[in-house]
C-alpha atoms as a PDB file:
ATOM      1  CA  UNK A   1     100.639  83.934 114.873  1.00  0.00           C
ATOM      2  CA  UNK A   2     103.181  81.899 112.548  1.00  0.00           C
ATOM      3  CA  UNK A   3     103.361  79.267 109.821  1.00  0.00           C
ATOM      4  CA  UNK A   4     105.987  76.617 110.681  1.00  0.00           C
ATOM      5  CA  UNK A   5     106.668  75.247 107.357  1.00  0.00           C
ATOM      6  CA  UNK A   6     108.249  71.864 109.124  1.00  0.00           C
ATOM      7  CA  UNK A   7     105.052  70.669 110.742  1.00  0.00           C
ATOM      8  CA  UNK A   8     102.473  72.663 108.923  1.00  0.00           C
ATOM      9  CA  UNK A   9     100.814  73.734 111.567  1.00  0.00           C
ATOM     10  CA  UNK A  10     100.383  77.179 112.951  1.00  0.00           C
ATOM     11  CA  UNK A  11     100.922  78.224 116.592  1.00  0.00           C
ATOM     12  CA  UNK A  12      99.260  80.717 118.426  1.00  0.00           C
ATOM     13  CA  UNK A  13     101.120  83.870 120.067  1.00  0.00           C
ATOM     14  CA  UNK A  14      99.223  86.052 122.310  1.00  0.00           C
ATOM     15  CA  UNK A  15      99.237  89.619 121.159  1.00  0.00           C
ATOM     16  CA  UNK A  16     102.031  92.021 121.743  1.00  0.00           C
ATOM     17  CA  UNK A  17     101.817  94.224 124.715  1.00  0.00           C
ATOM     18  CA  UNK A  18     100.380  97.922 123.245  1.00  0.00           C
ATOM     19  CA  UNK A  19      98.669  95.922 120.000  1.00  0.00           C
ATOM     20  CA  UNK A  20      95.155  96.477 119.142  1.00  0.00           C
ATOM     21  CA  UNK A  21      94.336  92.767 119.442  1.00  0.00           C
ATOM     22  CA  UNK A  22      95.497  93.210 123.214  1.00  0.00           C
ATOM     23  CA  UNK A  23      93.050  96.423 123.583  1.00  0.00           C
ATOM     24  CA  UNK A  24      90.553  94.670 122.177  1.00  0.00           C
ATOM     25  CA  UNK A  25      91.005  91.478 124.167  1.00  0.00           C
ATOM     26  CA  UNK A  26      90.845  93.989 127.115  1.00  0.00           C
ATOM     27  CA  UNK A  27      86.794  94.650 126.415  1.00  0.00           C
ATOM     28  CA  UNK A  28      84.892  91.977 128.637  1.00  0.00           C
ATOM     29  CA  UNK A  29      82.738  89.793 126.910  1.00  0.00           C
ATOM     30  CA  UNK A  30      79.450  89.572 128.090  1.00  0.00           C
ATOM     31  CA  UNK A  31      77.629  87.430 125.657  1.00  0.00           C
ATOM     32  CA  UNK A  32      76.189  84.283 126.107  1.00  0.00           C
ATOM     33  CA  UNK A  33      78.052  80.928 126.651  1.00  0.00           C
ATOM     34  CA  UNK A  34      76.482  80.228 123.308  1.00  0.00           C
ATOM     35  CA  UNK A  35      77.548  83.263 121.692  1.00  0.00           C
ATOM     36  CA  UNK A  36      80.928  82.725 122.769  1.00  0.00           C
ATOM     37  CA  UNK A  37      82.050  80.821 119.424  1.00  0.00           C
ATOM     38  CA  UNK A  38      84.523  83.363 118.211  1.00  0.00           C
ATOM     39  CA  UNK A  39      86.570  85.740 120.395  1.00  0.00           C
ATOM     40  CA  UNK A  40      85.113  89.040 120.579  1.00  0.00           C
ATOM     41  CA  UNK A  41      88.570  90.694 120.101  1.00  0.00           C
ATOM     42  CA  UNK A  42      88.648  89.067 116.743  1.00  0.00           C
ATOM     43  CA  UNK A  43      85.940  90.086 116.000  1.00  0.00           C
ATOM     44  CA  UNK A  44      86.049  93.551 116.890  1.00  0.00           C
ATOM     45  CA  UNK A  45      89.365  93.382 115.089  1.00  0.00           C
ATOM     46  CA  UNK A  46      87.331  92.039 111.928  1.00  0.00           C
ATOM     47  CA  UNK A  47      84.709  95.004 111.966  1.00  0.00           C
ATOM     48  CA  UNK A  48      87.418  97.905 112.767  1.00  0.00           C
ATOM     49  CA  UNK A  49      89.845  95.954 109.563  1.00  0.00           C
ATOM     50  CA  UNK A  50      86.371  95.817 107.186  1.00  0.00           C
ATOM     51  CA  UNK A  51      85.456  99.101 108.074  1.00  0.00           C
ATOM     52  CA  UNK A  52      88.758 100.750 107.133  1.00  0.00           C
ATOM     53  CA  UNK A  53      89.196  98.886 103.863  1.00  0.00           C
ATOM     54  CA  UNK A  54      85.377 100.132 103.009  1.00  0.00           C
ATOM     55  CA  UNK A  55      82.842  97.884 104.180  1.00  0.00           C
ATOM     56  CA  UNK A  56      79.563  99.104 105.028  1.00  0.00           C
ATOM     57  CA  UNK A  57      77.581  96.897 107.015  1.00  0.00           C
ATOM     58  CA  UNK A  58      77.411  93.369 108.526  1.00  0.00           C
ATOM     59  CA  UNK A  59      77.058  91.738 105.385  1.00  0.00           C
ATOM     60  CA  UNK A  60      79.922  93.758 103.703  1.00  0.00           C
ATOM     61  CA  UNK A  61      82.434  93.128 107.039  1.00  0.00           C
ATOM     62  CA  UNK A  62      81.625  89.448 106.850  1.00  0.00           C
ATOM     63  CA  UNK A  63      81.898  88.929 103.013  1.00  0.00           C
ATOM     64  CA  UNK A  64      85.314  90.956 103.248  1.00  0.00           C
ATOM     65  CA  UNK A  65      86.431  88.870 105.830  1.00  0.00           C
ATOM     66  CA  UNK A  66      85.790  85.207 104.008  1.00  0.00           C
ATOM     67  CA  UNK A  67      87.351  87.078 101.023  1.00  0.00           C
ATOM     68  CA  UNK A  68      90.743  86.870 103.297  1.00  0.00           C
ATOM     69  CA  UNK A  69      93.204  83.924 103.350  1.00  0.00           C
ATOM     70  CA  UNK A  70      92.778  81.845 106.549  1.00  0.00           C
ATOM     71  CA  UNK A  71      96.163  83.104 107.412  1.00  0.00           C
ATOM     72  CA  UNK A  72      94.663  86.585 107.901  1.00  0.00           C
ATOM     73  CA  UNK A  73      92.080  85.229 110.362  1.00  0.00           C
ATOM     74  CA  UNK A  74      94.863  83.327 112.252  1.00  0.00           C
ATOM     75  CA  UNK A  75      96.502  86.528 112.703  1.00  0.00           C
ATOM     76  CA  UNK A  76      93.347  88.251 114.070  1.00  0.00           C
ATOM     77  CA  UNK A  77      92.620  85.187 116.246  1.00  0.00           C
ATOM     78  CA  UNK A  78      90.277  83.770 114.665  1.00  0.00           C
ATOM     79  CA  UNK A  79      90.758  79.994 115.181  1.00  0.00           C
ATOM     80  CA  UNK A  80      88.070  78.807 112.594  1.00  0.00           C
ATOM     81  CA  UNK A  81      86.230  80.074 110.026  1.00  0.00           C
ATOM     82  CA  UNK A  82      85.170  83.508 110.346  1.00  0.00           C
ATOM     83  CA  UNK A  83      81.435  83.914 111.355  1.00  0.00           C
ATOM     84  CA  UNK A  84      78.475  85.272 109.094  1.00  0.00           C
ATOM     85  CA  UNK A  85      76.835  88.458 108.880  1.00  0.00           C
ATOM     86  CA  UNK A  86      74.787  88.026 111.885  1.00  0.00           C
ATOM     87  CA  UNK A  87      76.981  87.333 114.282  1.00  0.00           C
ATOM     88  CA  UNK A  88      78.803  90.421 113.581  1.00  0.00           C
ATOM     89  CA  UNK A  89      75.275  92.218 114.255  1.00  0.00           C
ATOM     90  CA  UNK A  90      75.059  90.425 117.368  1.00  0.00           C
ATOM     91  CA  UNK A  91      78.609  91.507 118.266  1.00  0.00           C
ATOM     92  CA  UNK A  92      77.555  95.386 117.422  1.00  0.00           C
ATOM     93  CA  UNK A  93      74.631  95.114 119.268  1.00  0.00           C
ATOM     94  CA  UNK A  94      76.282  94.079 122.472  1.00  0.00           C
ATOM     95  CA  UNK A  95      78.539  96.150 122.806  1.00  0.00           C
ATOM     96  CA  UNK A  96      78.275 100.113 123.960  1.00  0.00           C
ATOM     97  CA  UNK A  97      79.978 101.995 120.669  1.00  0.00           C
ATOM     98  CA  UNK A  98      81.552 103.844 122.506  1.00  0.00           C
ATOM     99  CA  UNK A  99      83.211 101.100 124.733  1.00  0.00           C
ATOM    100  CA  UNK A 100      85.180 100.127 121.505  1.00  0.00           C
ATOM    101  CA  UNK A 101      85.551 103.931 120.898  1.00  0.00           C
ATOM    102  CA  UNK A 102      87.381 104.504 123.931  1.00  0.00           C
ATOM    103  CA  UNK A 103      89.301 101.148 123.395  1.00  0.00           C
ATOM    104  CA  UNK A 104      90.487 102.147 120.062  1.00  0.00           C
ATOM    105  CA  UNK A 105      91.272 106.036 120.998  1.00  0.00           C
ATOM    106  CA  UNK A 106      93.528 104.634 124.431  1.00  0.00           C
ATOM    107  CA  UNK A 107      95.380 102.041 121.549  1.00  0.00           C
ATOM    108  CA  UNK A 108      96.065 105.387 118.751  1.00  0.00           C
ATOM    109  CA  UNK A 109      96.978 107.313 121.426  1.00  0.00           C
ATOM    110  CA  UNK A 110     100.039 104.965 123.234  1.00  0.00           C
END
């Protein structure tokens, strides 16, 4: 994602080829229509950035993450404000660990 100055505005890039945002898009979503308000890749990409910087929990992730400039979410693809505590429970839930295991351990090892 970049900043264009000019029209101040940002534009969205898809993820490069071998990124972790691409793994991570790569995981089928199979919440809810309603559930479906933020992209699970950024939000995957949310818990596996809070959890490396120290977070411990739901609460923790999602306070971390509204600590961040917007530009940060942008860059994980969020495209509006990050969600609250509980949908990153939901998000856990949901999803077998080790689906994002495997996801993360076929990204280190490329």
């Amino acid at each position: 994602m970049e900043f264009d100055p000019n029209y101040g505005e940002t534009t969205v890039k898809l993820p490069a080829a071998g990124s972790l945002l691409s793994v991570l898009a790569a995981i089928p979503d199979e919440r809810g229509r309603k559930g479906r308000r933020h992209s699970l890749a950024a939000m995957q990409a949310a818990i596996i950035c809070g959890l490396l910087t120290g977070a411990k929990g739901c609460t923790a992730i999602a306070q971390w993450l509204h600590d961040r400039h917007p530009e940060f979410w942008r860059s994980i693809s969020f495209t509006r404000r990050p969600p609250i505590s509980n949908c990153f429970r939901v998000a856990l839930l949901g999803l077998p660990p080790e689906t994002r295991e495997n996801a993360v351990r076929a990204w280190v090892t490329q």
